[in-house]
N, C-alpha and C. Protein backbone atom coordinates (compact mmCIF):
# COMPACT_ATOMS: atom_id res chain seq x y z
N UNK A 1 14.23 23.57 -32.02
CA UNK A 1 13.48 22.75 -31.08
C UNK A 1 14.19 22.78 -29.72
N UNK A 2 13.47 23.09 -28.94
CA UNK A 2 13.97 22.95 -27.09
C UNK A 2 14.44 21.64 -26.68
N UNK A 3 15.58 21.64 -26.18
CA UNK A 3 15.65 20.25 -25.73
C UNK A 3 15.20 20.29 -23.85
N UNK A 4 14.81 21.43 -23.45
CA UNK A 4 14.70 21.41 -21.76
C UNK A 4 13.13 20.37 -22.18
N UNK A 5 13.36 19.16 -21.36
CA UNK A 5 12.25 18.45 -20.46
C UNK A 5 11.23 18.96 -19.80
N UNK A 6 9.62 18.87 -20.50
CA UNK A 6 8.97 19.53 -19.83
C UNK A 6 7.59 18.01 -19.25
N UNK A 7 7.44 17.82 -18.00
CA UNK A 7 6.63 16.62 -17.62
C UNK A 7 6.14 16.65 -16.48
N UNK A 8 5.18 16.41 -16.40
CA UNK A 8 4.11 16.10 -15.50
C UNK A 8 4.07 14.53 -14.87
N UNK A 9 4.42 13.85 -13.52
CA UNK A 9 4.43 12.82 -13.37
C UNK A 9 2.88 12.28 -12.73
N UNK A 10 2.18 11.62 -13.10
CA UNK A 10 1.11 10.88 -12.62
C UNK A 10 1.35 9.94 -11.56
N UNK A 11 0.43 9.79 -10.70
CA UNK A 11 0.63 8.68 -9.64
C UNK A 11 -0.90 8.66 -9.46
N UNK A 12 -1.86 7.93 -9.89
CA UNK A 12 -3.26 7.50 -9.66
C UNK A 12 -3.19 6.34 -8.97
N UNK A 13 -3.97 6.75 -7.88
CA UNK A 13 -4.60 6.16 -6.64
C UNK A 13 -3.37 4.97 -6.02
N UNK A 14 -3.95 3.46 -5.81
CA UNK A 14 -3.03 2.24 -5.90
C UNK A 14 -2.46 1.95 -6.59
N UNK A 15 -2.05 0.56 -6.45
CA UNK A 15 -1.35 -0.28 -7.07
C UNK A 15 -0.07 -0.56 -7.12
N UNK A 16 0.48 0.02 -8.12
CA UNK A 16 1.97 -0.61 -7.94
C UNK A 16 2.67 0.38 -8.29
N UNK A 17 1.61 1.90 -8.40
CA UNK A 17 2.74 3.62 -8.70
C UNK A 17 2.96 4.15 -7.58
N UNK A 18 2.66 4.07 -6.27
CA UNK A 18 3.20 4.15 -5.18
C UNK A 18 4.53 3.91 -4.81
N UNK A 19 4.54 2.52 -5.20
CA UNK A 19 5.89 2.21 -5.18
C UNK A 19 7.02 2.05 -6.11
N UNK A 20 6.47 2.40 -7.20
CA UNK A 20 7.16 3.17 -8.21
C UNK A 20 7.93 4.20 -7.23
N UNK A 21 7.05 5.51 -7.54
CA UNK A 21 7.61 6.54 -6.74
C UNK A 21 8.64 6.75 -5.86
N UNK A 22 8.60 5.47 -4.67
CA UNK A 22 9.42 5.10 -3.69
C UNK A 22 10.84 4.76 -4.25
N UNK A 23 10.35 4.02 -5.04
CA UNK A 23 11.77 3.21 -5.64
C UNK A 23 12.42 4.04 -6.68
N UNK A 24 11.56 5.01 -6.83
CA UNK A 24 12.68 5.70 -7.74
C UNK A 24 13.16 7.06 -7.18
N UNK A 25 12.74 7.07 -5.52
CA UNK A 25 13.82 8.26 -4.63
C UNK A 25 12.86 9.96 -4.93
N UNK A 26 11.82 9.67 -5.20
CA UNK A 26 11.07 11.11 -5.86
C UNK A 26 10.06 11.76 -4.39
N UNK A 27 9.76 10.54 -3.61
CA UNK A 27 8.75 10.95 -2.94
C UNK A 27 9.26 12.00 -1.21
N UNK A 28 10.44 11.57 -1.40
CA UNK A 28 11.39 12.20 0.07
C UNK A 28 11.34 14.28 0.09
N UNK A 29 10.61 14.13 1.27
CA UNK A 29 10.15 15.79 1.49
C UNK A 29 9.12 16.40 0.54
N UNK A 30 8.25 15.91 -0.37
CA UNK A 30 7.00 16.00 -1.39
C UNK A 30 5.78 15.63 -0.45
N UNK A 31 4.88 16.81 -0.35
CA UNK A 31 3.33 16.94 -0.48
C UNK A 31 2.49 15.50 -1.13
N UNK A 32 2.42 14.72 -0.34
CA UNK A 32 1.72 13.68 -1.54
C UNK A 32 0.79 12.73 -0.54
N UNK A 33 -0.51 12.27 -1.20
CA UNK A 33 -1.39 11.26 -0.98
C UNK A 33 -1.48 10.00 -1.78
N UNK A 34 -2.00 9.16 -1.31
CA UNK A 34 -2.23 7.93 -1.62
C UNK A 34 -3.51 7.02 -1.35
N UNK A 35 -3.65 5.65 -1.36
CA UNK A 35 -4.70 5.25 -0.97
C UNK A 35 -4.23 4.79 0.75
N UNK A 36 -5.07 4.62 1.59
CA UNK A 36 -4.67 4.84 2.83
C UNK A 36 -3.71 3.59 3.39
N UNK A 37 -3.85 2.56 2.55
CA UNK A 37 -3.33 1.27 3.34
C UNK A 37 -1.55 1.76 2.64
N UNK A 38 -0.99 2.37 1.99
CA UNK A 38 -0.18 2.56 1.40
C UNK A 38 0.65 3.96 2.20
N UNK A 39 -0.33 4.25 2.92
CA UNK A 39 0.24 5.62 3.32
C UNK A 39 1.69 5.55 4.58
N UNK A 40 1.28 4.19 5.10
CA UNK A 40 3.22 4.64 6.38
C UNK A 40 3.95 3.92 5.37
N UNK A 41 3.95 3.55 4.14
CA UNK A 41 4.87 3.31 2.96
C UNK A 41 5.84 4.65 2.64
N UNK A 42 4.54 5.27 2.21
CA UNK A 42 5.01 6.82 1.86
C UNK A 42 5.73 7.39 2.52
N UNK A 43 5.02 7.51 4.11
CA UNK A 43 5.70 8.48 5.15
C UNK A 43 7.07 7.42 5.58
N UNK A 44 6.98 6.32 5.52
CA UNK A 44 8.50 5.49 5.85
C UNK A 44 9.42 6.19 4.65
N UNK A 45 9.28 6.58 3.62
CA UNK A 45 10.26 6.98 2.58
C UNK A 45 9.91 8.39 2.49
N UNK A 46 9.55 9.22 3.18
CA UNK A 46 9.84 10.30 3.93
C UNK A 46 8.88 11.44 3.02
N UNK A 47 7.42 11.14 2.28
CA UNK A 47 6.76 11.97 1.76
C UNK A 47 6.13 12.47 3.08
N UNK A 48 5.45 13.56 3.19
CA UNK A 48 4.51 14.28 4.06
C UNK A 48 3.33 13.86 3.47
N UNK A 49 2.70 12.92 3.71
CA UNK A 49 1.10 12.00 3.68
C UNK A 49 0.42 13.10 4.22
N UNK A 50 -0.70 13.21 3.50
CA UNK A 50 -1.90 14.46 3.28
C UNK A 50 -3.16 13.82 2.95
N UNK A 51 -4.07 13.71 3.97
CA UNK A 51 -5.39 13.16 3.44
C UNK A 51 -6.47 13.99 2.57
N UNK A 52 -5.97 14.26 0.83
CA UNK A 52 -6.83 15.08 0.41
C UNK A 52 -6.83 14.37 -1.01
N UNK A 53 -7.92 14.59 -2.37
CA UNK A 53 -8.32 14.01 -2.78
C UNK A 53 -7.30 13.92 -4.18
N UNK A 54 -6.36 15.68 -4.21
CA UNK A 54 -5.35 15.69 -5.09
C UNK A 54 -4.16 16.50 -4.38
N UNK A 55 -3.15 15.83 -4.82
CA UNK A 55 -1.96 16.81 -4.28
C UNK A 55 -0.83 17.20 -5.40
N UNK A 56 -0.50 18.01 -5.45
CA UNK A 56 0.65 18.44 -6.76
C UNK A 56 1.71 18.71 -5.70
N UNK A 57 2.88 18.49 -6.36
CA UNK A 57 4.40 18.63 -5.89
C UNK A 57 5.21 18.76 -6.80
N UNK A 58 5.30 20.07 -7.38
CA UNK A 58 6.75 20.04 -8.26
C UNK A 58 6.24 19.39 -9.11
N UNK A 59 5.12 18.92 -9.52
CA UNK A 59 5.25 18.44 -11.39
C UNK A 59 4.45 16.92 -11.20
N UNK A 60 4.84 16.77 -9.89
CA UNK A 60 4.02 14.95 -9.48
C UNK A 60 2.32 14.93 -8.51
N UNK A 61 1.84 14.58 -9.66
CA UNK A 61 0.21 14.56 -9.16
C UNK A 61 -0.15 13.40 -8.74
N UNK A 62 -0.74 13.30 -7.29
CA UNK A 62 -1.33 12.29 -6.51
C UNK A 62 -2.34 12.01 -6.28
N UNK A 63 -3.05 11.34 -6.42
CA UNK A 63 -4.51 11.27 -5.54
C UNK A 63 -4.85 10.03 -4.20
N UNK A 64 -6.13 9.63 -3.61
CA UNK A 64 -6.04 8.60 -2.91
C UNK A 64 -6.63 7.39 -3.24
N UNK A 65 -7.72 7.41 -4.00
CA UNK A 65 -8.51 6.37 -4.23
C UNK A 65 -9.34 6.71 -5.92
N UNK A 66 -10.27 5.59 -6.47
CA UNK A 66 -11.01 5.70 -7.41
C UNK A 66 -11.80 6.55 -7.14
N UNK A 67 -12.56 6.91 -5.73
CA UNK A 67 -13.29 7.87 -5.75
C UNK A 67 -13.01 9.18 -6.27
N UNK A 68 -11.72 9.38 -6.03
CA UNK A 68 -11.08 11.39 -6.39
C UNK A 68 -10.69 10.91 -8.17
N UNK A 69 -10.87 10.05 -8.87
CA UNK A 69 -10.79 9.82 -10.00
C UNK A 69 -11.31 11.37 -11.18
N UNK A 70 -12.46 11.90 -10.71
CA UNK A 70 -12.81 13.47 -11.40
C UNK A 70 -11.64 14.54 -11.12
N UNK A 71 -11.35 14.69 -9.68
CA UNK A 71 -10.47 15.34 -9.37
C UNK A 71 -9.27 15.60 -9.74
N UNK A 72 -8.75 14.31 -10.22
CA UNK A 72 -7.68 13.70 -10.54
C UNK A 72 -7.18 14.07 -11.72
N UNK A 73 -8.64 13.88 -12.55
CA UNK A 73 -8.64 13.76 -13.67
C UNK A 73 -8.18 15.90 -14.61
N UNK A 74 -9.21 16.51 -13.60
CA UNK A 74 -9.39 17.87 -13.47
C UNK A 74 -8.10 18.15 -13.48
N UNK A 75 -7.24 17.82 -12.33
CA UNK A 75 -6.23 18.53 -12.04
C UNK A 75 -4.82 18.13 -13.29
N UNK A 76 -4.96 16.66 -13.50
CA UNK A 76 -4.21 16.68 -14.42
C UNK A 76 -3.98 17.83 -16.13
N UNK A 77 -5.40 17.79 -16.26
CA UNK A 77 -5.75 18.58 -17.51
C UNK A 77 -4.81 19.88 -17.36
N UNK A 78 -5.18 20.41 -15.97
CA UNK A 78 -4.81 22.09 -15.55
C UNK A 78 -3.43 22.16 -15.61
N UNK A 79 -2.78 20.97 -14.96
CA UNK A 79 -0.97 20.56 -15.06
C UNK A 79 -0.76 20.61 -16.32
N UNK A 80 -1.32 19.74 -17.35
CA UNK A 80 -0.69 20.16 -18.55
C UNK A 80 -0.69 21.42 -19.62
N UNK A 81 -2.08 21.91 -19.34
CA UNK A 81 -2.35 23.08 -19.92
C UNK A 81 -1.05 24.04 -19.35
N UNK A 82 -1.02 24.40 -18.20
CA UNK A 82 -0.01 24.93 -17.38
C UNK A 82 1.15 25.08 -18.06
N UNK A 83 1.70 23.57 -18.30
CA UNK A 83 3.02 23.61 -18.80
C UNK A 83 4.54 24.00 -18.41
N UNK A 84 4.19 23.97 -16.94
CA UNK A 84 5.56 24.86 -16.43
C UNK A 84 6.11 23.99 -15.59
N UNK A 85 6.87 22.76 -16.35
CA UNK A 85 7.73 21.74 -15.05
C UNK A 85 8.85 21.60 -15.52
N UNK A 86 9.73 23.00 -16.19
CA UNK A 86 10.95 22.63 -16.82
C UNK A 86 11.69 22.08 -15.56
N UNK A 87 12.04 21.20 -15.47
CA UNK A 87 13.18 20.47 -14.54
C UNK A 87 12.89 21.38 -12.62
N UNK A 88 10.98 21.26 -12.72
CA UNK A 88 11.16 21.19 -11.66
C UNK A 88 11.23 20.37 -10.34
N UNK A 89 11.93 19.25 -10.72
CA UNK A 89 12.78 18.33 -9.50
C UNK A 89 11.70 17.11 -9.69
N UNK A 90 10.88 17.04 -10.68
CA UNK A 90 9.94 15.84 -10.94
C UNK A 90 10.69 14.61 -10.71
N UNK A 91 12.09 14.63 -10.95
CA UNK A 91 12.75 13.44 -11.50
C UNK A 91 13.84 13.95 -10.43
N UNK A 92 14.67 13.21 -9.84
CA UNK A 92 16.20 13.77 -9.48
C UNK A 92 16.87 13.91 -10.50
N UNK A 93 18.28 14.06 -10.17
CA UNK A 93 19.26 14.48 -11.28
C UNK A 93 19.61 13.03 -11.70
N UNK A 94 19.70 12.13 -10.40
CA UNK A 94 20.45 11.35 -10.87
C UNK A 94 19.85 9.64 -11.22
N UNK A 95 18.44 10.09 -11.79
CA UNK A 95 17.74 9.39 -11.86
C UNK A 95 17.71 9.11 -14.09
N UNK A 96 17.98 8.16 -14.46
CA UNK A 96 17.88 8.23 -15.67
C UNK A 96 16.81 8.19 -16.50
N UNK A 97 16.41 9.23 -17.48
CA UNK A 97 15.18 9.36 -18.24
C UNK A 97 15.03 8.60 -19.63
């Protein structure tokens, strides 16, 4: 059995995974969207805010609102089918799993 970590991180639309993200140091120099009232959150903790309906970064899938909910949904499926996020920087190092 493999022990390399293989994961896909979710971040759908609002709420309170935004700032998840933030607080756990993942979002600094990452491709990523949100819902808009959330967005100089993002860019204050140094993501590159992108007004589009999905964004992938290294293993962490974003969207902005309930509306991109299909999209969202689509793209996640394709991430996991995929399967290829051995330790690509989803997580820092020094972040505990």
């Amino acid at each position: 059995m493999s022990t390399t970590m293989k994961a896909t991180v979710l971040h759908p639309t609002h709420g309170l995974s935004p700032w998840l993200l933030i607080e756990a140091g993942v979002v600094e120099g990452r491709d990523m969207t949100s819902y808009h009232s959330i967005r100089t959150d993002m860019q204050n903790a140094g993501a590159n805010w992108v007004d589009r309906e999905v964004v992938v970064s290294n293993g962490i899938v974003t969207s902005r609102n309930p509306g991109d909910l299909d999209a969202f949904t689509a793209k996640i499926i394709e991430e996991v089918e995929e399967g290829r996020h051995e330790r690509e920087d989803a997580v820092p190092e020094n972040v505990p799993i």
